[in-house]
Protein backbone atom coordinates (compact mmCIF):
# COMPACT_ATOMS: atom_id res chain seq x y z
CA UNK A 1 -26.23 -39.83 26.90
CA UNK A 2 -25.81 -37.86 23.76
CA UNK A 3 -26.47 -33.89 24.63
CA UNK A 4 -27.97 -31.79 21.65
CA UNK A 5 -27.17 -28.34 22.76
CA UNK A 6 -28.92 -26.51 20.07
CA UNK A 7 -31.90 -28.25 21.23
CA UNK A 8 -31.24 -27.82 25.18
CA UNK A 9 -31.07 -24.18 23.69
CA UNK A 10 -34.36 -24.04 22.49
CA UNK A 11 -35.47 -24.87 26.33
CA UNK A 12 -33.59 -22.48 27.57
CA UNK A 13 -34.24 -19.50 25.95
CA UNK A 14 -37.95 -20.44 26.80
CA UNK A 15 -36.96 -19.89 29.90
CA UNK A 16 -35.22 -16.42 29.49
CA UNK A 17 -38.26 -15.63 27.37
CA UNK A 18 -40.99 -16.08 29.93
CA UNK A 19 -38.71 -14.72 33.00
CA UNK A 20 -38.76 -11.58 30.68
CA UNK A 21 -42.43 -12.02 29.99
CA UNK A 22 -43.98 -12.51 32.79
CA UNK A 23 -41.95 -9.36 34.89
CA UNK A 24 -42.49 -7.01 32.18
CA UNK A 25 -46.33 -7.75 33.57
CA UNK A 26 -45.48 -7.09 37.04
CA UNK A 27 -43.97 -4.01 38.41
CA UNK A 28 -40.93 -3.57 41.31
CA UNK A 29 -42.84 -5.36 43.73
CA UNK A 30 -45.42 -7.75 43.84
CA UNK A 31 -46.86 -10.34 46.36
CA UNK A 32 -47.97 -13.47 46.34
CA UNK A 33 -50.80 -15.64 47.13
CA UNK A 34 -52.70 -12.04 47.04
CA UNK A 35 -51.98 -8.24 47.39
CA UNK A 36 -53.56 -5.02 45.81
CA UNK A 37 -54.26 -4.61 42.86
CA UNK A 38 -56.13 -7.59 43.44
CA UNK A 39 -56.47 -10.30 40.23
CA UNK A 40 -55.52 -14.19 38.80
CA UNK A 41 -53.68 -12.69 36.04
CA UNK A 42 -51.18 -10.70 38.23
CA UNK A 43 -51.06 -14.14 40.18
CA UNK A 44 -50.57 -15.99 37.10
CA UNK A 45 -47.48 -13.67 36.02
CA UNK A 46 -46.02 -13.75 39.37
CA UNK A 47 -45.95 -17.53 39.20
CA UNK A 48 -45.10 -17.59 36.26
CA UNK A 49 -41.87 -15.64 36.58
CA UNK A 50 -40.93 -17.09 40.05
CA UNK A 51 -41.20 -20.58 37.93
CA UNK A 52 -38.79 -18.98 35.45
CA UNK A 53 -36.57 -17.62 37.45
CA UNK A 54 -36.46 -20.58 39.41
CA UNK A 55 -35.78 -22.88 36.64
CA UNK A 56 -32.80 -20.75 35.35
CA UNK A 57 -31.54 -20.27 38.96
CA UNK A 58 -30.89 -24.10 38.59
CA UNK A 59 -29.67 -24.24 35.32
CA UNK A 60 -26.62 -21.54 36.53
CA UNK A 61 -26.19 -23.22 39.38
CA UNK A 62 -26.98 -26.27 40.28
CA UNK A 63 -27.89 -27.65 43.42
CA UNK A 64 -25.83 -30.17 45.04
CA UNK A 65 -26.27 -33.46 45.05
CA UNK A 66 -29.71 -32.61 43.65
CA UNK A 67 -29.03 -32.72 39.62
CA UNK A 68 -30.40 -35.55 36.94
CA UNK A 69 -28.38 -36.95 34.54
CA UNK A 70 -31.05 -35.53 32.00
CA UNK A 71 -30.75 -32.12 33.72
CA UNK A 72 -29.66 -29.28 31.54
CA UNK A 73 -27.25 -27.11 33.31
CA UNK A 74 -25.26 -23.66 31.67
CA UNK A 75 -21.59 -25.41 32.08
CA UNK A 76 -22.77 -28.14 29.58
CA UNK A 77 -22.41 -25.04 27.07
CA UNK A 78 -19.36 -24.57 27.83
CA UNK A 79 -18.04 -27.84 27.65
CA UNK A 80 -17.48 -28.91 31.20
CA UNK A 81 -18.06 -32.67 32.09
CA UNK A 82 -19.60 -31.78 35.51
CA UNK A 83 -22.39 -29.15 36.58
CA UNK A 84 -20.77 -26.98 37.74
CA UNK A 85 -21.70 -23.04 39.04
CA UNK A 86 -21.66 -20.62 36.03
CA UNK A 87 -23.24 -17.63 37.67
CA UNK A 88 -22.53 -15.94 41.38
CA UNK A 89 -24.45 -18.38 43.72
CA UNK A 90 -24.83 -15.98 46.36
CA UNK A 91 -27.07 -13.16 44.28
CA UNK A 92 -28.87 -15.90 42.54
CA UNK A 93 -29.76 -17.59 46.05
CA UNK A 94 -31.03 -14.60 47.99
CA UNK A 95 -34.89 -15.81 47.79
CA UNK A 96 -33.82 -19.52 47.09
CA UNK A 97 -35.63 -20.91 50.52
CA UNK A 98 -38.63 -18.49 50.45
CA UNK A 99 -39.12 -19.40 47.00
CA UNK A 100 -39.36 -22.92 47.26
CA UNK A 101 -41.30 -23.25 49.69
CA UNK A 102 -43.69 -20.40 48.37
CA UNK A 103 -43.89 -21.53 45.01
CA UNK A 104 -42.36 -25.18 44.12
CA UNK A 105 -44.75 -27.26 46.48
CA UNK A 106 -47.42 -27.12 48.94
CA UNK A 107 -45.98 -26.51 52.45
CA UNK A 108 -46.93 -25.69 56.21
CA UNK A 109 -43.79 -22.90 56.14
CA UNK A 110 -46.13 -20.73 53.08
CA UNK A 111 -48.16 -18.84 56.50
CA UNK A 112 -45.35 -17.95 58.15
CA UNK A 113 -43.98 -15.91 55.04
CA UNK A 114 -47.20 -14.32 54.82
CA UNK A 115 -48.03 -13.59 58.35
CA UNK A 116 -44.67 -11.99 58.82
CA UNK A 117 -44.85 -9.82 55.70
CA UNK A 118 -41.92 -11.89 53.34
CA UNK A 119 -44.38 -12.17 50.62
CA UNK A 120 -43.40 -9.71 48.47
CA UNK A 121 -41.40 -10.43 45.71
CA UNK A 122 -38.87 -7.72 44.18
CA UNK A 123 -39.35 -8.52 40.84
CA UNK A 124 -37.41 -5.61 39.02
CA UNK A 125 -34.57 -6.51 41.46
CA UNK A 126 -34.47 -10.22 40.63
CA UNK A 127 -35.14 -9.88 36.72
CA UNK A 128 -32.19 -7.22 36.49
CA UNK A 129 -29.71 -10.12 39.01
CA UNK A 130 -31.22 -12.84 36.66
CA UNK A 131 -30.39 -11.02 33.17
CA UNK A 132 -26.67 -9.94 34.38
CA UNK A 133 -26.23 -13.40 35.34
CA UNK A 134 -27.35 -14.81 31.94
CA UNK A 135 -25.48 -12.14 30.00
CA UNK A 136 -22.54 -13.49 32.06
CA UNK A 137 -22.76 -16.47 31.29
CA UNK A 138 -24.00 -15.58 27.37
CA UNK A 139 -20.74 -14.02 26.84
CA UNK A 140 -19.04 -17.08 27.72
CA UNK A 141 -20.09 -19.15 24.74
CA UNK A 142 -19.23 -19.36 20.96
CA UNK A 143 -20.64 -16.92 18.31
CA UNK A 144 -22.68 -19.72 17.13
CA UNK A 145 -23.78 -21.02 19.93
CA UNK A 146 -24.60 -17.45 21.07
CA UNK A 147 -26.70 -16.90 18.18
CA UNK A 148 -29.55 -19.98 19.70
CA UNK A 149 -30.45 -17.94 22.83
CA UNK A 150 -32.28 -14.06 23.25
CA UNK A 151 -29.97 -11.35 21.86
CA UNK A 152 -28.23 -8.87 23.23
CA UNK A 153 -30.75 -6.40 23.15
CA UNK A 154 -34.03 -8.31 24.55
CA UNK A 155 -31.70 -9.02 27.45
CA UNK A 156 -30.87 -5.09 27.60
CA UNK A 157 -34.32 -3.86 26.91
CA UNK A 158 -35.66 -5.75 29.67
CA UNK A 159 -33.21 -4.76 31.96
CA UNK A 160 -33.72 -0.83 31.08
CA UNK A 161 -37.71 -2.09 31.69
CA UNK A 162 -36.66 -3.91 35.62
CA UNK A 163 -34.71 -0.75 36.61
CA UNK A 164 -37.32 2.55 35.61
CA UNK A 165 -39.75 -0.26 37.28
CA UNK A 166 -37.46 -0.11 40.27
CA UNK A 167 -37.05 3.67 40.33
CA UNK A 168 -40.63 4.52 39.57
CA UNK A 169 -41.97 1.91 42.30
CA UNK A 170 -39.26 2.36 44.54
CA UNK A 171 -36.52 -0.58 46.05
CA UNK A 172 -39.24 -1.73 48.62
CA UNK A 173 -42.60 -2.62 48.99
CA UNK A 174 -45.09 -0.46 50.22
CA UNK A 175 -46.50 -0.55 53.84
């Protein structure tokens, strides 16, 4: 299979686009199926960046034994013949089981989150462990190949965006 990484580019920075999108709707904190303020369209940006951030979890680090030989992964940019980890697992993973089974498909284990209170999402936490991740792995590539995904300073601007969201709404959510 022949990989056109300009156009796997393209994809991606859809991805980084609409992570950064849909949290600059939200603020610190925000939980999901519903909490106040009330509203579909705080819904829809919630999933929306969840989806996101999701998606670019996987294409940092991808999950064992669980790639597709059509999968686009970050170590393809880099020239590496395997998938292989590009960003730290560990910070990327924090909400990895919550958010699959919150978000990627219907399941029985969705109540328990939300009974116990583990529906809140920190939003300006994940978009600022997201971007440093990507601007990680950003600085790994070629000049030109640099030049196909957000620049420098969308990355930063959101970042500066995530962290006054994270001071003015605080680290947690409210009670």
């Amino acid at each position: 299979m022949v990989k056109d990484l300009q156009t796997a580019a393209k994809h991606v920075s859809y991805e980084i686009e609409m992570l950064m999108f849909g949290g600059s709707k939200l603020g610190a904190w925000y939980s999901s199926p519903v909490s106040p303020p009330t509203g579909k369209h705080k819904n829809m940006a919630l999933e929306c960046f969840l989806l996101h951030f999701r998606n670019l979890r996987d294409f940092l680090c991808p999950q064992d034994g669980k790639t597709h030989e059509d999968d686009i992964f970050a170590s393809d940019f880099l020239d590496k013949s395997e998938a292989t980890y590009v960003a730290d697992r560990k910070t990327l993973e924090r909400d990895k089981k919550r958010l699959n089974k919150m978000l990627a498909h219907l399941s029985y284990d969705r109540e328990p989150f939300i009974e116990s209170g583990k529906d809140a999402w920190p939003v300006a936490r994940m978009s600022i462990d997201m971007l440093e991740q990507l601007e990680v792995f950003l600085g790994l590539l070629s000049p030109e190949m640099r030049s196909w995904f957000p620049s420098n300073e969308q990355i930063s601007d959101r970042k500066s965006e995530a962290s006054y969201s994270l001071e003015a709404d605080g680290p947690t959510p409210a009670a």
